[in-house]
PDB file of N, CA and C in Angstrom:
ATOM      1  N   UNK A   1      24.123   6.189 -17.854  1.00  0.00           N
ATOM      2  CA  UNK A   1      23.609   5.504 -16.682  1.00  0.00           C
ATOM      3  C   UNK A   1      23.637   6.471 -15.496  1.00  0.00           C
ATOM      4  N   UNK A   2      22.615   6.420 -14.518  1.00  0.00           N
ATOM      5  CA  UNK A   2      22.729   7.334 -13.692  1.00  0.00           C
ATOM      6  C   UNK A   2      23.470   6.580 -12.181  1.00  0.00           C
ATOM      7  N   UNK A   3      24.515   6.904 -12.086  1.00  0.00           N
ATOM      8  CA  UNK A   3      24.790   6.565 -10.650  1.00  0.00           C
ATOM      9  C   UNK A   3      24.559   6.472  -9.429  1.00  0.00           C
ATOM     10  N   UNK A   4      23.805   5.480  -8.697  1.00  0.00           N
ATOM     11  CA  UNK A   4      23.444   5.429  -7.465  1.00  0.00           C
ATOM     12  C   UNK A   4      21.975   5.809  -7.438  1.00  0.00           C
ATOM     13  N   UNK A   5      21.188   5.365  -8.483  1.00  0.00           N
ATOM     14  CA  UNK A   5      20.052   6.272  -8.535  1.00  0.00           C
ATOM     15  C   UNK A   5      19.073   5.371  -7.648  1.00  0.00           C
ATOM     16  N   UNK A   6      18.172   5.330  -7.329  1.00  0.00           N
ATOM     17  CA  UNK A   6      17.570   4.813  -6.272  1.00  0.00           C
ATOM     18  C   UNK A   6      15.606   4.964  -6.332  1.00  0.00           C
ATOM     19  N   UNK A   7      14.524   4.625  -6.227  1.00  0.00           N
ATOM     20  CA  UNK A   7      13.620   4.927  -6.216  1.00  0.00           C
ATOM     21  C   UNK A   7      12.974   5.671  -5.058  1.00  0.00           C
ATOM     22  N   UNK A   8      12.736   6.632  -5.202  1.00  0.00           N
ATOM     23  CA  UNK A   8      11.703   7.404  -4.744  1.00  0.00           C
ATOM     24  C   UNK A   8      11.034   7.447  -4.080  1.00  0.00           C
ATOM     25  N   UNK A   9      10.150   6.818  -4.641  1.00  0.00           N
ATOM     26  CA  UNK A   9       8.429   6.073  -4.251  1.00  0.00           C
ATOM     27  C   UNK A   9       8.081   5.141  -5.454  1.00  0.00           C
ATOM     28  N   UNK A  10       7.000   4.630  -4.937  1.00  0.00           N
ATOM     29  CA  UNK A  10       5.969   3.865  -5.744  1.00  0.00           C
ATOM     30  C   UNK A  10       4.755   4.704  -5.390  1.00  0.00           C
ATOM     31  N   UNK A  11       3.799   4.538  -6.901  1.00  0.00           N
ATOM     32  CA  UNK A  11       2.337   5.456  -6.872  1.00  0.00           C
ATOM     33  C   UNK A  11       1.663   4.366  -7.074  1.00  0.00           C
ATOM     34  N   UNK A  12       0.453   4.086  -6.390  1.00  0.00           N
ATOM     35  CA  UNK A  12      -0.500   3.276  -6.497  1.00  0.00           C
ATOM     36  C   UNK A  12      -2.061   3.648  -6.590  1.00  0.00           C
ATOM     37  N   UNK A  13      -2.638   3.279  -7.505  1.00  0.00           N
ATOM     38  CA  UNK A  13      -3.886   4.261  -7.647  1.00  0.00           C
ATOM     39  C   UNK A  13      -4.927   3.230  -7.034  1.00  0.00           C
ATOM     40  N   UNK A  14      -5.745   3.839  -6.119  1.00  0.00           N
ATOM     41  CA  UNK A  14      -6.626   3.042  -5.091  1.00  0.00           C
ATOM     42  C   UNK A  14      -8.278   4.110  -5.348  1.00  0.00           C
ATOM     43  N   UNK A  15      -9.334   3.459  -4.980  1.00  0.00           N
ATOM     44  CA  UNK A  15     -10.415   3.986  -5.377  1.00  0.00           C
ATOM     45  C   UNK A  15     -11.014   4.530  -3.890  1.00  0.00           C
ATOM     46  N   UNK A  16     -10.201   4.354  -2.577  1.00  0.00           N
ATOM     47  CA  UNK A  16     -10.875   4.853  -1.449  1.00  0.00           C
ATOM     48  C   UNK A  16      -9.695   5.364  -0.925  1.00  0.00           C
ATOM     49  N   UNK A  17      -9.313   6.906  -1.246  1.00  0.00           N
ATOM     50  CA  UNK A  17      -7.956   7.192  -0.677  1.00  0.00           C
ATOM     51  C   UNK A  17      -7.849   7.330   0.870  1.00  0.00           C
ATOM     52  N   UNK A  18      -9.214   7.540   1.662  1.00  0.00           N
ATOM     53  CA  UNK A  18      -8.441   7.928   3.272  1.00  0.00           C
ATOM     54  C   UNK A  18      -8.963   6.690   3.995  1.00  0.00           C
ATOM     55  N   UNK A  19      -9.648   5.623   3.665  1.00  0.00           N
ATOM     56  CA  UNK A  19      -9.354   4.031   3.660  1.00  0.00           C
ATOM     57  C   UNK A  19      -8.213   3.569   3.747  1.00  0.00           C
ATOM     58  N   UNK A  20      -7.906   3.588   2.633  1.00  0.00           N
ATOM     59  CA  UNK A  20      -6.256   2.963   2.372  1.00  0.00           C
ATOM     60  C   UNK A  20      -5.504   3.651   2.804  1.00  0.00           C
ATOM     61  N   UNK A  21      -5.478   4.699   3.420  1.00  0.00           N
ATOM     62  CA  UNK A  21      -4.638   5.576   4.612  1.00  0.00           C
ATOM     63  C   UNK A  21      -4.637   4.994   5.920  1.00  0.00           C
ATOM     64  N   UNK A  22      -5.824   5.361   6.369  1.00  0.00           N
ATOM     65  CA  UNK A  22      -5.896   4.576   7.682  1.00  0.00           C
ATOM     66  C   UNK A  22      -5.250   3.336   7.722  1.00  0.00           C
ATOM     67  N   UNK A  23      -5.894   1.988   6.471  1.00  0.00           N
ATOM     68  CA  UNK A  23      -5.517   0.693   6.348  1.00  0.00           C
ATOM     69  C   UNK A  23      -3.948   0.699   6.552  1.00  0.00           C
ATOM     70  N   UNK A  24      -2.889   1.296   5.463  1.00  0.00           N
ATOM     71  CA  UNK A  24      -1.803   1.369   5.803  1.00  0.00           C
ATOM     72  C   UNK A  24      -1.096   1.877   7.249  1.00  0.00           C
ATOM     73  N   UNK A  25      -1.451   3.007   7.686  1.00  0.00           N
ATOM     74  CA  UNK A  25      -1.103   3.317   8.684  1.00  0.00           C
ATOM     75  C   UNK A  25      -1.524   2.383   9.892  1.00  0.00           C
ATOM     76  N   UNK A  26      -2.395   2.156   9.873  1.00  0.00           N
ATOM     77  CA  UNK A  26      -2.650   0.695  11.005  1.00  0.00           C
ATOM     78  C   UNK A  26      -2.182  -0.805  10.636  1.00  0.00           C
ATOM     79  N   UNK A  27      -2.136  -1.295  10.058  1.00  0.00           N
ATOM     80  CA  UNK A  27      -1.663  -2.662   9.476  1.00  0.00           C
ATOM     81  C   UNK A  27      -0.113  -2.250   9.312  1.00  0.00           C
ATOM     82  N   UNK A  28       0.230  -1.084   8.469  1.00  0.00           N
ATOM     83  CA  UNK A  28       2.183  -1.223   8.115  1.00  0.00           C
ATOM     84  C   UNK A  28       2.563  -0.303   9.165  1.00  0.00           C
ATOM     85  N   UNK A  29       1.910   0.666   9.972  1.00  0.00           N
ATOM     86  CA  UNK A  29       2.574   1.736  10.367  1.00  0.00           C
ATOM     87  C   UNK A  29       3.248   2.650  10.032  1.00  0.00           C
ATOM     88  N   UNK A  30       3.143   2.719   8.638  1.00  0.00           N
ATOM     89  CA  UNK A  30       3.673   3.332   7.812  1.00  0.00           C
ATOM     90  C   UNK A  30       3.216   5.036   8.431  1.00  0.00           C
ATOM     91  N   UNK A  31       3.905   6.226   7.849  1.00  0.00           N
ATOM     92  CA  UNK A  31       3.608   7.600   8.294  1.00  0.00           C
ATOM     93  C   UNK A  31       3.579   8.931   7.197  1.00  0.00           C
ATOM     94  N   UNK A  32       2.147   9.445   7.466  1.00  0.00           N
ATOM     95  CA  UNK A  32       2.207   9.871   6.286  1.00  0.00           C
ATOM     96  C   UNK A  32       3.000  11.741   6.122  1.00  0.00           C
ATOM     97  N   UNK A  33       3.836  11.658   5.210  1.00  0.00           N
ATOM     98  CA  UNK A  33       4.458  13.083   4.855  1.00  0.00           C
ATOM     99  C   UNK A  33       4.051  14.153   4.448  1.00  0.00           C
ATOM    100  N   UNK A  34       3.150  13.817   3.336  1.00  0.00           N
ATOM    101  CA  UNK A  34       2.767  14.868   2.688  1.00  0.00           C
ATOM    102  C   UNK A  34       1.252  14.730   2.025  1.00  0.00           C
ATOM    103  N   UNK A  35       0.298  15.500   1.865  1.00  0.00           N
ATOM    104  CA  UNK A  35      -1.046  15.146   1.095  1.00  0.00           C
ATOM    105  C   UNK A  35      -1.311  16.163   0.127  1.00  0.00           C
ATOM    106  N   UNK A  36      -2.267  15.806  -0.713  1.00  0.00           N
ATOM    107  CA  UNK A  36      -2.129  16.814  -2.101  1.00  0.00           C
ATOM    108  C   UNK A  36      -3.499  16.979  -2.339  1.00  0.00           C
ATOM    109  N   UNK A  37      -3.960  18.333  -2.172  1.00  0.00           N
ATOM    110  CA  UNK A  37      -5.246  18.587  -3.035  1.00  0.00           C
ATOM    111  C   UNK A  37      -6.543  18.916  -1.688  1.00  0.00           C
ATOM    112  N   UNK A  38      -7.187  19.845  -1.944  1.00  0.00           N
ATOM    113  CA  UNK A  38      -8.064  20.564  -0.624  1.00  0.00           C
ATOM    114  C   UNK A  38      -9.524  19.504  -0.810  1.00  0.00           C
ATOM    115  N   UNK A  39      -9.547  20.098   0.719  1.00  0.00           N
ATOM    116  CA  UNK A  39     -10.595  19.106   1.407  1.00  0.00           C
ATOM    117  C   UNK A  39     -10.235  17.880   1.925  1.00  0.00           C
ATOM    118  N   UNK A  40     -11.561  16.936   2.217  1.00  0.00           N
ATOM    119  CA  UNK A  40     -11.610  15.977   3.429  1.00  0.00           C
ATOM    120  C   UNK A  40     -10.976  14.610   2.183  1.00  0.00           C
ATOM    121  N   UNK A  41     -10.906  14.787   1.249  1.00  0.00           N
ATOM    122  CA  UNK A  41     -10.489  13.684   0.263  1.00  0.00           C
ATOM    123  C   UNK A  41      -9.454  13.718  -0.386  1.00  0.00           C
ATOM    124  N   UNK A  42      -8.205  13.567  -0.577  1.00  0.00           N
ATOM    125  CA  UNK A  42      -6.701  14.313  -0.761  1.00  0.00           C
ATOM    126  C   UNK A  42      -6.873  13.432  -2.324  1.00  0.00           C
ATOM    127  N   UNK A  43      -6.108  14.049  -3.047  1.00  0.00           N
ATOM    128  CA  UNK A  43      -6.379  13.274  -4.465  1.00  0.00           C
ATOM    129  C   UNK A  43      -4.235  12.567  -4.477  1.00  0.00           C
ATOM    130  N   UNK A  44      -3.890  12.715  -3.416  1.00  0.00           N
ATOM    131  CA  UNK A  44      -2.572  12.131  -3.691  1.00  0.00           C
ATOM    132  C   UNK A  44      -2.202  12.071  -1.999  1.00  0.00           C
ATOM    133  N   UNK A  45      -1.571  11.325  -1.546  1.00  0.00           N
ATOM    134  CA  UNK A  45      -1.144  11.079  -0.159  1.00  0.00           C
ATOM    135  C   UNK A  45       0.336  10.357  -0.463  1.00  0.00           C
ATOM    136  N   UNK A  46       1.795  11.175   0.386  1.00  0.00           N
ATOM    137  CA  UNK A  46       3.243  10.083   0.240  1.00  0.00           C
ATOM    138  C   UNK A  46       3.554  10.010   1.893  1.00  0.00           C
ATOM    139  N   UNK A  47       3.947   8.672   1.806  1.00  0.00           N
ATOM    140  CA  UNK A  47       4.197   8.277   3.470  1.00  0.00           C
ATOM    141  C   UNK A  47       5.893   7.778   2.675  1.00  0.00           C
ATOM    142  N   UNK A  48       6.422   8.551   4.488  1.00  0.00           N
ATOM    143  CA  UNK A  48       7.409   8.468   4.792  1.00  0.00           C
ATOM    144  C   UNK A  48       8.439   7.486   3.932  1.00  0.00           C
ATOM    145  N   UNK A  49       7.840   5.885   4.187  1.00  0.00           N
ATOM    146  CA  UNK A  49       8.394   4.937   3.742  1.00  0.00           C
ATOM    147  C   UNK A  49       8.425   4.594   2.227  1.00  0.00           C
ATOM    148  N   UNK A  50       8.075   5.322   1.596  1.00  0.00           N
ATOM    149  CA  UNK A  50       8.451   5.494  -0.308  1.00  0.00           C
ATOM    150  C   UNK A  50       7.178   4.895  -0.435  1.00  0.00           C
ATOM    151  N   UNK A  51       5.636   5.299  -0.168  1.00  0.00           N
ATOM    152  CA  UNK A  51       4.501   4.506  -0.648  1.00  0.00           C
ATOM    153  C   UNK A  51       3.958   6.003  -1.070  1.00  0.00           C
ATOM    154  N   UNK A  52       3.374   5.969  -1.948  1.00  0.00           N
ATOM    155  CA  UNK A  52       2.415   7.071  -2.580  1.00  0.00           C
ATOM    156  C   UNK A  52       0.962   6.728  -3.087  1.00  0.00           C
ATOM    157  N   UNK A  53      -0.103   6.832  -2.699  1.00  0.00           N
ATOM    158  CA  UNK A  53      -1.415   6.475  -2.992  1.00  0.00           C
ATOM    159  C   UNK A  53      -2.207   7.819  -3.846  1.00  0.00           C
ATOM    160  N   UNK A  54      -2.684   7.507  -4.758  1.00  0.00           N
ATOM    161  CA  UNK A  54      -3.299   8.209  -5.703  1.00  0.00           C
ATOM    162  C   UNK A  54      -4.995   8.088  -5.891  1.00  0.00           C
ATOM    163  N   UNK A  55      -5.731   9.263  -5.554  1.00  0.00           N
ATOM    164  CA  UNK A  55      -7.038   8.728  -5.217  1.00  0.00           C
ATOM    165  C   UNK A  55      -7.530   8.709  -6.624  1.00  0.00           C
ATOM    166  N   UNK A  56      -8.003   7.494  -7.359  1.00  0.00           N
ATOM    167  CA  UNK A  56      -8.917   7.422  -8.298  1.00  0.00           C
ATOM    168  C   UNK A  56     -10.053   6.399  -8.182  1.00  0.00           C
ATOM    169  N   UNK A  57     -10.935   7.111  -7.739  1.00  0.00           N
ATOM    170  CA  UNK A  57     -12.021   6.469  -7.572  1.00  0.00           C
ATOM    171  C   UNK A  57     -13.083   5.831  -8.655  1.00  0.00           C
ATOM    172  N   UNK A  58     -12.314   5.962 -10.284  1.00  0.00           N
ATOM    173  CA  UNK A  58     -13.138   4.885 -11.159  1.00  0.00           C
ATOM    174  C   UNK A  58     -12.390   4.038 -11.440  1.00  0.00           C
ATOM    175  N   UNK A  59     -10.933   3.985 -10.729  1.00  0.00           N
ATOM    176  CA  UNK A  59     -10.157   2.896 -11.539  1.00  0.00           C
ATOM    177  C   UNK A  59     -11.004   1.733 -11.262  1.00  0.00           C
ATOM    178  N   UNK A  60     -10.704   0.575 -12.014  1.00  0.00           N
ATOM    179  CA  UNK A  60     -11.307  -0.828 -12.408  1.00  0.00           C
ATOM    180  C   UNK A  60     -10.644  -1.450 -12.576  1.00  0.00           C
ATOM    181  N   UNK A  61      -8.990  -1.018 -12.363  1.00  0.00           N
ATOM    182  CA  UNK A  61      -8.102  -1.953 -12.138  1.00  0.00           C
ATOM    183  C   UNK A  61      -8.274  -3.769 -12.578  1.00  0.00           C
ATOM    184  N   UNK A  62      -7.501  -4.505 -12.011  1.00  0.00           N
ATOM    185  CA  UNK A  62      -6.543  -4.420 -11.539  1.00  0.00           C
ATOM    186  C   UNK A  62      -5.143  -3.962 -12.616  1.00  0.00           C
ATOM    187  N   UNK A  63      -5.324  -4.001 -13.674  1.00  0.00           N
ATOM    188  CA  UNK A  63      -4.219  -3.489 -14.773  1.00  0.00           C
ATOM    189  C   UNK A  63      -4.137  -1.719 -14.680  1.00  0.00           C
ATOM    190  N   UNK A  64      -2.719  -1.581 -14.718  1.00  0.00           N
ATOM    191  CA  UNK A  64      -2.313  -0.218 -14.403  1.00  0.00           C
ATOM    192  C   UNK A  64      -2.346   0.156 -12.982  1.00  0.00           C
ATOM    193  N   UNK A  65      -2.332  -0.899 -12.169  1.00  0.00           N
ATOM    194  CA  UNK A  65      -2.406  -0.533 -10.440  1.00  0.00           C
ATOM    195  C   UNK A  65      -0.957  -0.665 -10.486  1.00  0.00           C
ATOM    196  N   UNK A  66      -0.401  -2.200 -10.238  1.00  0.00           N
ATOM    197  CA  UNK A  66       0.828  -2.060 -10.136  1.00  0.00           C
ATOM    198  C   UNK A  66       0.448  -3.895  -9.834  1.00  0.00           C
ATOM    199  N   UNK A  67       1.491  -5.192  -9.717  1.00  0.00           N
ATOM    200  CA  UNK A  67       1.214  -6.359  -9.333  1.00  0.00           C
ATOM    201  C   UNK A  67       0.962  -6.840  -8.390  1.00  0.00           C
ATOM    202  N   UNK A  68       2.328  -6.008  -7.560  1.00  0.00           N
ATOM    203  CA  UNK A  68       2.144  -6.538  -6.412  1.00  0.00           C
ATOM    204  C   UNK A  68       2.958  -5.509  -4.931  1.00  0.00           C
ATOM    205  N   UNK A  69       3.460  -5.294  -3.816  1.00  0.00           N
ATOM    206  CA  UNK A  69       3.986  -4.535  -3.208  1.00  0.00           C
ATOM    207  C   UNK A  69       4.591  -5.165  -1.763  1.00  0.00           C
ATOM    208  N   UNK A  70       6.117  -5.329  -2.428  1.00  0.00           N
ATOM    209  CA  UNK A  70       6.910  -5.801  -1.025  1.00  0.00           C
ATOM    210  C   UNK A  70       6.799  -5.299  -0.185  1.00  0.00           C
ATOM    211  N   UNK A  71       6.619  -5.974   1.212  1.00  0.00           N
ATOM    212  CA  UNK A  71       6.804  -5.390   2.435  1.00  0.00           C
ATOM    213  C   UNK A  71       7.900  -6.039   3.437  1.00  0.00           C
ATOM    214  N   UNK A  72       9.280  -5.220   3.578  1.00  0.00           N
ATOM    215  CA  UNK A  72       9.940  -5.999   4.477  1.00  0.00           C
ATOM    216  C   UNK A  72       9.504  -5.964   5.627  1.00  0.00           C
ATOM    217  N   UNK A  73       8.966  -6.976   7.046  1.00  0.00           N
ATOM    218  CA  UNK A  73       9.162  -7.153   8.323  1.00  0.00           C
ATOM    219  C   UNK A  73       9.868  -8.167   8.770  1.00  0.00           C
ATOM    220  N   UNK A  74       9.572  -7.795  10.416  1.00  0.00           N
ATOM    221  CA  UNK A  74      10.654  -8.286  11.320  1.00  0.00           C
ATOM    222  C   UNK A  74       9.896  -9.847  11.662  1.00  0.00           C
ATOM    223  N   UNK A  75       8.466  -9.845  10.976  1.00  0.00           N
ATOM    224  CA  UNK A  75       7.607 -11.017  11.592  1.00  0.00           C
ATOM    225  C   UNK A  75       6.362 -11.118  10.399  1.00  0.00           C
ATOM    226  N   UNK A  76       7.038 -12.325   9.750  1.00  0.00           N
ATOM    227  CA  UNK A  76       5.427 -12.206   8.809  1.00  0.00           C
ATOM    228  C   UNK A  76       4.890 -12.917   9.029  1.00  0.00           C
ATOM    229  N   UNK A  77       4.945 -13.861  10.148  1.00  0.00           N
ATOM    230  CA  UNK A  77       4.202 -15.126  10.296  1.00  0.00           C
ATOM    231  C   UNK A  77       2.256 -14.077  11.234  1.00  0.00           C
ATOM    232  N   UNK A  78       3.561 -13.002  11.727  1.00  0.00           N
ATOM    233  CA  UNK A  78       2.163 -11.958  13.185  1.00  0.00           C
ATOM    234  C   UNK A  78       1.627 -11.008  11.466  1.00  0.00           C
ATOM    235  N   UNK A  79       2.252 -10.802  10.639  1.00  0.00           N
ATOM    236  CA  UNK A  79       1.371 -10.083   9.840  1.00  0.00           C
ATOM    237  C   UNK A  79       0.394 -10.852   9.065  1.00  0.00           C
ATOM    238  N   UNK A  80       1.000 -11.910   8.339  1.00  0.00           N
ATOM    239  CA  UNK A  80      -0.032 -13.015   8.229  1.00  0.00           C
ATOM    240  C   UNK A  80      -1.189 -13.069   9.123  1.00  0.00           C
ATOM    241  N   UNK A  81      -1.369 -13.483  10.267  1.00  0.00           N
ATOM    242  CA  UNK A  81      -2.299 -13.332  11.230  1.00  0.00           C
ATOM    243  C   UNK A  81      -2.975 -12.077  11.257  1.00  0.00           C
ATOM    244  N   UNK A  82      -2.468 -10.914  11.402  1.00  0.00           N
ATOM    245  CA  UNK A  82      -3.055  -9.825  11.528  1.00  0.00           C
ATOM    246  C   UNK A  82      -3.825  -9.522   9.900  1.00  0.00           C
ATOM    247  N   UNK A  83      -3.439  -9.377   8.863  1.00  0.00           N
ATOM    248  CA  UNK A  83      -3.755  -9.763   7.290  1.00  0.00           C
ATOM    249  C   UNK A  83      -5.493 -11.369   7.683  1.00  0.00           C
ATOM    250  N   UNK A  84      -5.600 -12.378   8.347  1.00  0.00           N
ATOM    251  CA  UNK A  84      -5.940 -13.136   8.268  1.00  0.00           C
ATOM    252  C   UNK A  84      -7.544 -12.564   9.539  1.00  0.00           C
ATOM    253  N   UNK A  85      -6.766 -11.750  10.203  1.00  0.00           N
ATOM    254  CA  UNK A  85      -7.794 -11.488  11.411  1.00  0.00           C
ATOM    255  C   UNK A  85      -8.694 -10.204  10.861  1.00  0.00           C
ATOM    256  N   UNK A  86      -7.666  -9.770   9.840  1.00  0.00           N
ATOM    257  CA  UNK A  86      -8.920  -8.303   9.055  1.00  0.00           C
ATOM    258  C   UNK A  86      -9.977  -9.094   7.713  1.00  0.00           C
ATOM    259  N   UNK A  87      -9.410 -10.120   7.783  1.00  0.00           N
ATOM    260  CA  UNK A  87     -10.344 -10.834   6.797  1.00  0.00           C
ATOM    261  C   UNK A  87     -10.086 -10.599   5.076  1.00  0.00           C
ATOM    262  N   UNK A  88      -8.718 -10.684   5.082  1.00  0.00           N
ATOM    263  CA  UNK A  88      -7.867 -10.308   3.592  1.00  0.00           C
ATOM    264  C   UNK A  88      -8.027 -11.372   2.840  1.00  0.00           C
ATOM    265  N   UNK A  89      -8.316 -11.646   1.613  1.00  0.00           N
ATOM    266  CA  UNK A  89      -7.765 -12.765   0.644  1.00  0.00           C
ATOM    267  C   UNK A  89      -6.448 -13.241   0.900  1.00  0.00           C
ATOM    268  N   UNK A  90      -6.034 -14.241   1.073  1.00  0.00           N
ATOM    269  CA  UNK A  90      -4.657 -14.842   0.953  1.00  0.00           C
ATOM    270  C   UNK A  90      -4.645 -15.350  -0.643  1.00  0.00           C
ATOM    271  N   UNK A  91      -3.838 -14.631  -1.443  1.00  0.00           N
ATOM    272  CA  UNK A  91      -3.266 -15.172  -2.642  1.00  0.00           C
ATOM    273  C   UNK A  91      -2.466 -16.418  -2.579  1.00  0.00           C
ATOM    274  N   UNK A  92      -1.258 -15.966  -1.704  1.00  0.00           N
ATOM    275  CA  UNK A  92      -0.661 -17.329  -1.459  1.00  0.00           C
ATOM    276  C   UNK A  92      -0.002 -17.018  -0.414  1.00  0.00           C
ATOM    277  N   UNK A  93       0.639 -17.905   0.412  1.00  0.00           N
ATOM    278  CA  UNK A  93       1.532 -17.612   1.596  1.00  0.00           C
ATOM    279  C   UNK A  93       2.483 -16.460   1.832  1.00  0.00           C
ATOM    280  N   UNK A  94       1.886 -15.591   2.346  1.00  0.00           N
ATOM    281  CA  UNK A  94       2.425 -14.312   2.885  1.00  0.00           C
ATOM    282  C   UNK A  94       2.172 -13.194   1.630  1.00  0.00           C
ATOM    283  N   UNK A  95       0.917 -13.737   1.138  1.00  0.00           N
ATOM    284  CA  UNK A  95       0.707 -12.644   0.232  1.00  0.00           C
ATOM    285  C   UNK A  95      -1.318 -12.406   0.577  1.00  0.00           C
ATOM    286  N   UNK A  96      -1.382 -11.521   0.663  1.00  0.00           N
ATOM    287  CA  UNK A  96      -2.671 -10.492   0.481  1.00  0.00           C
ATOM    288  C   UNK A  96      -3.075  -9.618   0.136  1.00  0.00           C
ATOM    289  N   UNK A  97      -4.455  -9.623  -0.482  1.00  0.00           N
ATOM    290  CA  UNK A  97      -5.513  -8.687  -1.168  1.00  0.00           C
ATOM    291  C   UNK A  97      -5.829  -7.536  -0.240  1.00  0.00           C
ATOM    292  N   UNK A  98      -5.856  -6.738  -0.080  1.00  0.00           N
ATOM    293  CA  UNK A  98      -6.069  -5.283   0.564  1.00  0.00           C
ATOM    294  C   UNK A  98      -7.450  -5.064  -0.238  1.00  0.00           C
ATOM    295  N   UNK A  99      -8.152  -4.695   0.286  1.00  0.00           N
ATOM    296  CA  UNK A  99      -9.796  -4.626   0.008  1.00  0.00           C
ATOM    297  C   UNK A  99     -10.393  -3.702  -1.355  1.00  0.00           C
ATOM    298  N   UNK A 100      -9.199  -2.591  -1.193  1.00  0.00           N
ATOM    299  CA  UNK A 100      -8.983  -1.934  -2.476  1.00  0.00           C
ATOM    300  C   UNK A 100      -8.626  -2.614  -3.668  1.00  0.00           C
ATOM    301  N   UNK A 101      -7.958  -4.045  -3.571  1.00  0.00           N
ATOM    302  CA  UNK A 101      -6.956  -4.591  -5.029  1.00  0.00           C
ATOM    303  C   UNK A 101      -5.420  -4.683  -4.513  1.00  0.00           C
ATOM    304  N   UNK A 102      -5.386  -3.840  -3.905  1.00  0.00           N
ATOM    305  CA  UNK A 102      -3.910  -3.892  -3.803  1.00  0.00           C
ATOM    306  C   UNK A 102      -3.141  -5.477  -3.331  1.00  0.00           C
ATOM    307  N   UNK A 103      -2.076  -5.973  -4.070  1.00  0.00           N
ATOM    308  CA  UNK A 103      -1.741  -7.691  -3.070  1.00  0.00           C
ATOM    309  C   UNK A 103      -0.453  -6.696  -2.485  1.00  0.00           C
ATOM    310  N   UNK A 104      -0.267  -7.359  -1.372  1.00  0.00           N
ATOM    311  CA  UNK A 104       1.082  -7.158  -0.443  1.00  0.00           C
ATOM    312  C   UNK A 104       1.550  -8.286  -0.389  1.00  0.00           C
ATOM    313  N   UNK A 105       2.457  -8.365  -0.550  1.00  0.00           N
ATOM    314  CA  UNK A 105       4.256  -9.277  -0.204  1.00  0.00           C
ATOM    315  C   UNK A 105       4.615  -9.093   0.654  1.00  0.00           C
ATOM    316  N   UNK A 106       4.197  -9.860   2.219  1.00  0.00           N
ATOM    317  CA  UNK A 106       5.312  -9.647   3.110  1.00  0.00           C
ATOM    318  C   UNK A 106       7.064 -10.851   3.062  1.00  0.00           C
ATOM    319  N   UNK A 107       7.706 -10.036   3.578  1.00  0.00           N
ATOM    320  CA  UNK A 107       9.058 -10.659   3.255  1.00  0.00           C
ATOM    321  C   UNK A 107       9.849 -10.407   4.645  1.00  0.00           C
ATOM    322  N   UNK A 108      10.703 -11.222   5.511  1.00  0.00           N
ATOM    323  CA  UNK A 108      11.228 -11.306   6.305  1.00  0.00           C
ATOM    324  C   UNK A 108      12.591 -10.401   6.398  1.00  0.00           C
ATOM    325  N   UNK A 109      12.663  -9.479   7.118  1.00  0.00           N
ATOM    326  CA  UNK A 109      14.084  -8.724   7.339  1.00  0.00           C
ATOM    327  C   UNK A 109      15.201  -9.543   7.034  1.00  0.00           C
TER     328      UNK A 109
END
């Protein structure tokens, strides 16, 4: 058993990688660390907060994306709203479709 071992990141493979950059960085505020691969289209992007986006632009998902992706905040009732004002699918209460596939879980601090 490994002691104290902890995750990393999560990789999520999305079909519009500097979309879902922007999207995250404006909606989570999330910040990005590091990007992988030359030119205006990065084929891998890791933000700060353990999220890693993987550009594959034939996935057809939704199997092999991943289910779903917690998000702790301080207010999910204002992310709800903000999720509701970009015009997201609501799966179910405090959960949304990201335009790519991706659902988010927001969850209260």
């Amino acid at each position: 058993m490994a002691e104290g071992a902890t995750i990393g990141h999560t990789g999520v493979r999305v079909k519009d990688i500097n979309g879902m950059i922007k999207l995250i960085e404006d909606l989570l505020g999330f910040h990005v660390s590091k990007k992988k691969g030359d030119g205006e289209i990065p084929s891998a992007v890791w933000f700060e907060e353990g999220l890693q986006l993987v550009h594959d632009p034939d996935f057809g998902g939704p199997e092999g994306r991943l289910h779903h992706l917690a998000i702790l905040v301080s207010d999910r009732d204002a992310m709800a709203q903000e999720c509701k004002r970009r015009g997201f699918s609501e799966v179910r209460p405090y959960w949304y479709a990201l335009p790519d596939g991706l659902v988010l879980e927001f969850l209260g601090k």
